[in-house]
C-alpha atoms as a PDB file:
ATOM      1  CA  UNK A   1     -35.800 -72.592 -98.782  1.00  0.00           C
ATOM      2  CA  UNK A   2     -38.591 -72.610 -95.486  1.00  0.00           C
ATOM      3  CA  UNK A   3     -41.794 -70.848 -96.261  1.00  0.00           C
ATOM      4  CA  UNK A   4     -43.317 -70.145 -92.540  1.00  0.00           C
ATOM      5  CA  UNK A   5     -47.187 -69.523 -93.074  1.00  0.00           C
ATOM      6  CA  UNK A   6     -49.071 -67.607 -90.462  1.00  0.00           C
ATOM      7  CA  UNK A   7     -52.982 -67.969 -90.512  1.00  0.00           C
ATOM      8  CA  UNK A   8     -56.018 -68.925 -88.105  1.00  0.00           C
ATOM      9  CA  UNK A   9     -57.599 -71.142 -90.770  1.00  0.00           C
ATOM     10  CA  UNK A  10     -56.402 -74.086 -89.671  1.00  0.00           C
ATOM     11  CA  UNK A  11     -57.758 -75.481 -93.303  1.00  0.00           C
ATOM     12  CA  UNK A  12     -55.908 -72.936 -95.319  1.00  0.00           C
ATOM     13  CA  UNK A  13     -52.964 -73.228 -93.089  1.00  0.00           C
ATOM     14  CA  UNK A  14     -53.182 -77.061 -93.972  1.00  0.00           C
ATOM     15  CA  UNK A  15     -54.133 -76.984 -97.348  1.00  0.00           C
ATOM     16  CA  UNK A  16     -51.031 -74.018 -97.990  1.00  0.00           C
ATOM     17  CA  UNK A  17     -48.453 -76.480 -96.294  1.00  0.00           C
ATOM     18  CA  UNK A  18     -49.506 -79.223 -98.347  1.00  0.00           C
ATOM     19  CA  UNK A  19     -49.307 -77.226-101.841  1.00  0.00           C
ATOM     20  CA  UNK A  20     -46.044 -75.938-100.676  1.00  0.00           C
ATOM     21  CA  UNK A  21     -44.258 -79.341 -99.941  1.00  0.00           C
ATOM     22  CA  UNK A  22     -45.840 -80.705-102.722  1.00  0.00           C
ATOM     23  CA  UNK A  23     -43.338 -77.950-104.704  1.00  0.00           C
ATOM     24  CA  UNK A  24     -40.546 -79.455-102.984  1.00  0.00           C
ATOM     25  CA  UNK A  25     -40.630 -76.485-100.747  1.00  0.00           C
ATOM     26  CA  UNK A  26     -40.107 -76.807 -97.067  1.00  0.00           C
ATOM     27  CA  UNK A  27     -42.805 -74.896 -95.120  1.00  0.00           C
ATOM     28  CA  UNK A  28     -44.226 -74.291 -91.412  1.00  0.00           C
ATOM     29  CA  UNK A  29     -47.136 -73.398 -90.358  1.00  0.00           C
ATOM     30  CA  UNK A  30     -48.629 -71.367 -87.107  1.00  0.00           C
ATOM     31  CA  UNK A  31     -52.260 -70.243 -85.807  1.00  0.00           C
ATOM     32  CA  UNK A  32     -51.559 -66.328 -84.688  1.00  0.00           C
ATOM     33  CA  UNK A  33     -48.876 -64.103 -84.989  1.00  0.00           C
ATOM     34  CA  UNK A  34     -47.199 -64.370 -81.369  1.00  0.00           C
ATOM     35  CA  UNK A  35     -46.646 -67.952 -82.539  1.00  0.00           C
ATOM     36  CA  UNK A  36     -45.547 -67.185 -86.321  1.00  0.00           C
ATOM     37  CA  UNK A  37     -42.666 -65.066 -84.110  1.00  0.00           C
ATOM     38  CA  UNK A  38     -41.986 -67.885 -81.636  1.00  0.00           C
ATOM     39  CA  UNK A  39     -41.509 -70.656 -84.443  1.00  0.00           C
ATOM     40  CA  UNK A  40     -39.189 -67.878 -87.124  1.00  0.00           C
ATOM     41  CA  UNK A  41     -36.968 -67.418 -84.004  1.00  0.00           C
ATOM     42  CA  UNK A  42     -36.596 -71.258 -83.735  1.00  0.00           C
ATOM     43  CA  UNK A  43     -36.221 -71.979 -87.516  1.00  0.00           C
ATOM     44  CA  UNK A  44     -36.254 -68.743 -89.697  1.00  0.00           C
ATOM     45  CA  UNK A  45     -37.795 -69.136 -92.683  1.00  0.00           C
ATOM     46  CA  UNK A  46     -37.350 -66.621 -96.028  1.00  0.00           C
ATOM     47  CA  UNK A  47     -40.500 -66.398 -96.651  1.00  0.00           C
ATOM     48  CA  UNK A  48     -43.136 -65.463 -94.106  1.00  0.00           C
ATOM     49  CA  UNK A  49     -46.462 -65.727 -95.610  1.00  0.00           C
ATOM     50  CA  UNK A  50     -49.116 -64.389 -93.035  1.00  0.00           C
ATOM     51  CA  UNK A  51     -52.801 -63.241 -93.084  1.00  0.00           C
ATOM     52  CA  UNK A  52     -53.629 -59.823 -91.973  1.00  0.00           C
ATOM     53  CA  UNK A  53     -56.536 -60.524 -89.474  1.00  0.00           C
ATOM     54  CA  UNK A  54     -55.567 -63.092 -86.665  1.00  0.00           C
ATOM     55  CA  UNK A  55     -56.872 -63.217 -83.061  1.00  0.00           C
ATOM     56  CA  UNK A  56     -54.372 -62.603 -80.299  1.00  0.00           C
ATOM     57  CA  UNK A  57     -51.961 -61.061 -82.891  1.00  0.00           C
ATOM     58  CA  UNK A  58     -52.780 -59.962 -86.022  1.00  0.00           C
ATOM     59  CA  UNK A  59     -50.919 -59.619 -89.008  1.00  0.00           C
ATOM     60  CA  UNK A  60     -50.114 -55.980 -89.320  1.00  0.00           C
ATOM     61  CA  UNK A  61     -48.529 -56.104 -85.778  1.00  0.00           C
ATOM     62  CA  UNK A  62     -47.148 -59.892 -86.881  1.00  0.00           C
ATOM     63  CA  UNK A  63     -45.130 -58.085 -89.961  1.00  0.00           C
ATOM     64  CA  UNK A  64     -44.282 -54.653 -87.989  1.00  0.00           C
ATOM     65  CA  UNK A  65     -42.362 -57.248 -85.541  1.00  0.00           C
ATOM     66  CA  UNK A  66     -40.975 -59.763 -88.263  1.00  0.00           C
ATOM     67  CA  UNK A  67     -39.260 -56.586 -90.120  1.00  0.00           C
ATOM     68  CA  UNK A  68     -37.366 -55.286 -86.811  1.00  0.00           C
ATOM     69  CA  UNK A  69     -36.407 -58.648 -86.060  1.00  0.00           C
ATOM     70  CA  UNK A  70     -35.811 -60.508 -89.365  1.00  0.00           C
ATOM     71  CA  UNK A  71     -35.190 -57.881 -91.651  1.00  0.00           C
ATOM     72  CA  UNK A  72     -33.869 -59.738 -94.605  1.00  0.00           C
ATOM     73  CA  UNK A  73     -37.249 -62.411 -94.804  1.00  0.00           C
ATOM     74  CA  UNK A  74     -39.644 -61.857 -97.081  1.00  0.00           C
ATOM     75  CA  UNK A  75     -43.081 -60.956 -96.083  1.00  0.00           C
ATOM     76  CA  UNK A  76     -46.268 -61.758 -97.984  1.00  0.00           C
ATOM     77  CA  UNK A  77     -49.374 -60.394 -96.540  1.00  0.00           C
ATOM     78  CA  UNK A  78     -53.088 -61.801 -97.379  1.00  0.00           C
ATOM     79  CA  UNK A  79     -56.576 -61.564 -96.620  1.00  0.00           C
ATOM     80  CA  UNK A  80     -59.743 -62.929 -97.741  1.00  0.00           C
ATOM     81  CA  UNK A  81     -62.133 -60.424 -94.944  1.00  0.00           C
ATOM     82  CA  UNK A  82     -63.940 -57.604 -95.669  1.00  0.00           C
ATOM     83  CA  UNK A  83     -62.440 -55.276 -92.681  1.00  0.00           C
ATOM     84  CA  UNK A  84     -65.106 -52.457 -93.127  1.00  0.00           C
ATOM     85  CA  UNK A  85     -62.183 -50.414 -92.643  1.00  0.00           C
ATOM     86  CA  UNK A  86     -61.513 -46.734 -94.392  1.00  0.00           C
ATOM     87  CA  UNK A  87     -58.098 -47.413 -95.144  1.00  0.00           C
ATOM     88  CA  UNK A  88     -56.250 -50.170 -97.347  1.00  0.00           C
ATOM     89  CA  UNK A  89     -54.774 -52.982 -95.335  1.00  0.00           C
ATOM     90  CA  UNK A  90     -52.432 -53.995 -98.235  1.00  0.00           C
ATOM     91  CA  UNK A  91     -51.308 -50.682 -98.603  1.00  0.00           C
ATOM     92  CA  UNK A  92     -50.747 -50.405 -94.662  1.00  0.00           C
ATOM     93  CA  UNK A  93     -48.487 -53.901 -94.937  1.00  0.00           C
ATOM     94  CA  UNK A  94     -46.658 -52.811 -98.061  1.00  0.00           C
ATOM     95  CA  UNK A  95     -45.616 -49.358 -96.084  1.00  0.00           C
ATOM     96  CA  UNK A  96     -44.436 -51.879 -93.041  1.00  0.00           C
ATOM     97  CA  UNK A  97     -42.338 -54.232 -95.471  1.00  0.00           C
ATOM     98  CA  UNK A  98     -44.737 -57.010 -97.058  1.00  0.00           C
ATOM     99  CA  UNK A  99     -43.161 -57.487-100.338  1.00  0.00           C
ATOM    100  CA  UNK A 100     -46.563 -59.011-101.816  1.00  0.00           C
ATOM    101  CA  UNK A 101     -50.019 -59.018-100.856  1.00  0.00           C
ATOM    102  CA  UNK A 102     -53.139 -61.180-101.778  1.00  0.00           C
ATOM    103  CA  UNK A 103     -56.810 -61.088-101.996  1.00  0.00           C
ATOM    104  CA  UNK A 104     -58.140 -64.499-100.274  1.00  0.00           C
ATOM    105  CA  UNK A 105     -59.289 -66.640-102.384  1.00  0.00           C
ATOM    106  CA  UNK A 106     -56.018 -66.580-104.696  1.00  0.00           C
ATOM    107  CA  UNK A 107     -54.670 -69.317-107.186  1.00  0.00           C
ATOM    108  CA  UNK A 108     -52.119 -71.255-105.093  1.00  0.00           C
ATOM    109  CA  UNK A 109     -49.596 -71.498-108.389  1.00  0.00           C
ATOM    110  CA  UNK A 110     -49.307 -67.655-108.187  1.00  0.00           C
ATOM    111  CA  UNK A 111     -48.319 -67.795-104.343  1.00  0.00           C
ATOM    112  CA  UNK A 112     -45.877 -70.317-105.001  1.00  0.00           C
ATOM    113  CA  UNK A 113     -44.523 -68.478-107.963  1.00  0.00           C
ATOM    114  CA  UNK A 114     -44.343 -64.858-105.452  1.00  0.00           C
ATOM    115  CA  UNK A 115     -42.249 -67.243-103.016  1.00  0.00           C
ATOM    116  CA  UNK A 116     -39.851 -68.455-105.886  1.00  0.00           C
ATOM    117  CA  UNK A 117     -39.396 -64.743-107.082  1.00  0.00           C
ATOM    118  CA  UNK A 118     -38.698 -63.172-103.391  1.00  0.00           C
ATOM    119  CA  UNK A 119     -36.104 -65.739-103.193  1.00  0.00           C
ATOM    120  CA  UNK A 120     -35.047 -66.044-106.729  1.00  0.00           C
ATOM    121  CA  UNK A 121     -35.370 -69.750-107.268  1.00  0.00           C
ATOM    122  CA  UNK A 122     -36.690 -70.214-110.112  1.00  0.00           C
ATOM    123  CA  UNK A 123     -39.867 -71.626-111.418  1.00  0.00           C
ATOM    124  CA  UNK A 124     -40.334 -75.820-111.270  1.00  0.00           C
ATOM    125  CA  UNK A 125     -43.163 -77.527-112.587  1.00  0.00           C
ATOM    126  CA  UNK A 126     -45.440 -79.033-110.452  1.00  0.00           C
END
């Protein structure tokens, strides 16, 4: 199993590969979007885990283009900003094909235990 994360926090991006291979789970990690795409065509993952606002490519456009061109991965979208939008992002990248969504900052265990569920392996212990 790959886990592909997509976010411009280069810490979080670090710190989420890290937690991942330290489940024994195999994960990637890009800066925007139009990279996330570039890398899943290269080595799909089945689990794309990407945050919602990116510059160059954000993540509602990111998971509109993952789901026409990889429609069996599984999508998890998340965000930690405020958008000062009037509509709900998470609903917005449900209704495009996220499977989950999180609210930045998040327990790490529960992401890890979304990824094992969208792919059905079950739990391990740290």
């Amino acid at each position: 199993m790959r886990v592909l994360v997509i976010d411009d926090d280069e810490d979080f991006r670090k710190l989420a590969l890290l937690w991942f291979r330290s489940y024994g789970i195999e994960a990637d990690g890009a800066a925007n979007g139009a990279k996330g795409l570039a890398l899943q065509r290269a080595r799909p993952a089945a689990v794309i885990v990407t945050d919602i606002f990116m510059p160059e490519m954000e993540g509602i456009e990111t998971i509109h283009d993952l789901r026409r061109e990889f429609p069996e991965a599984k999508i998890i979208a998340m965000s930690g900003r405020d958008p000062r939008v009037k509509f709900d992002v998470f609903q917005v990248a449900r209704e495009l094909g996220a499977a989950r969504t999180f609210k930045k900052p998040f327990k790490f265990e529960d992401l890890v235990a979304a990824v094992r569920e969208l792919t059905g392996v079950g739990a391990v212990r740290h």
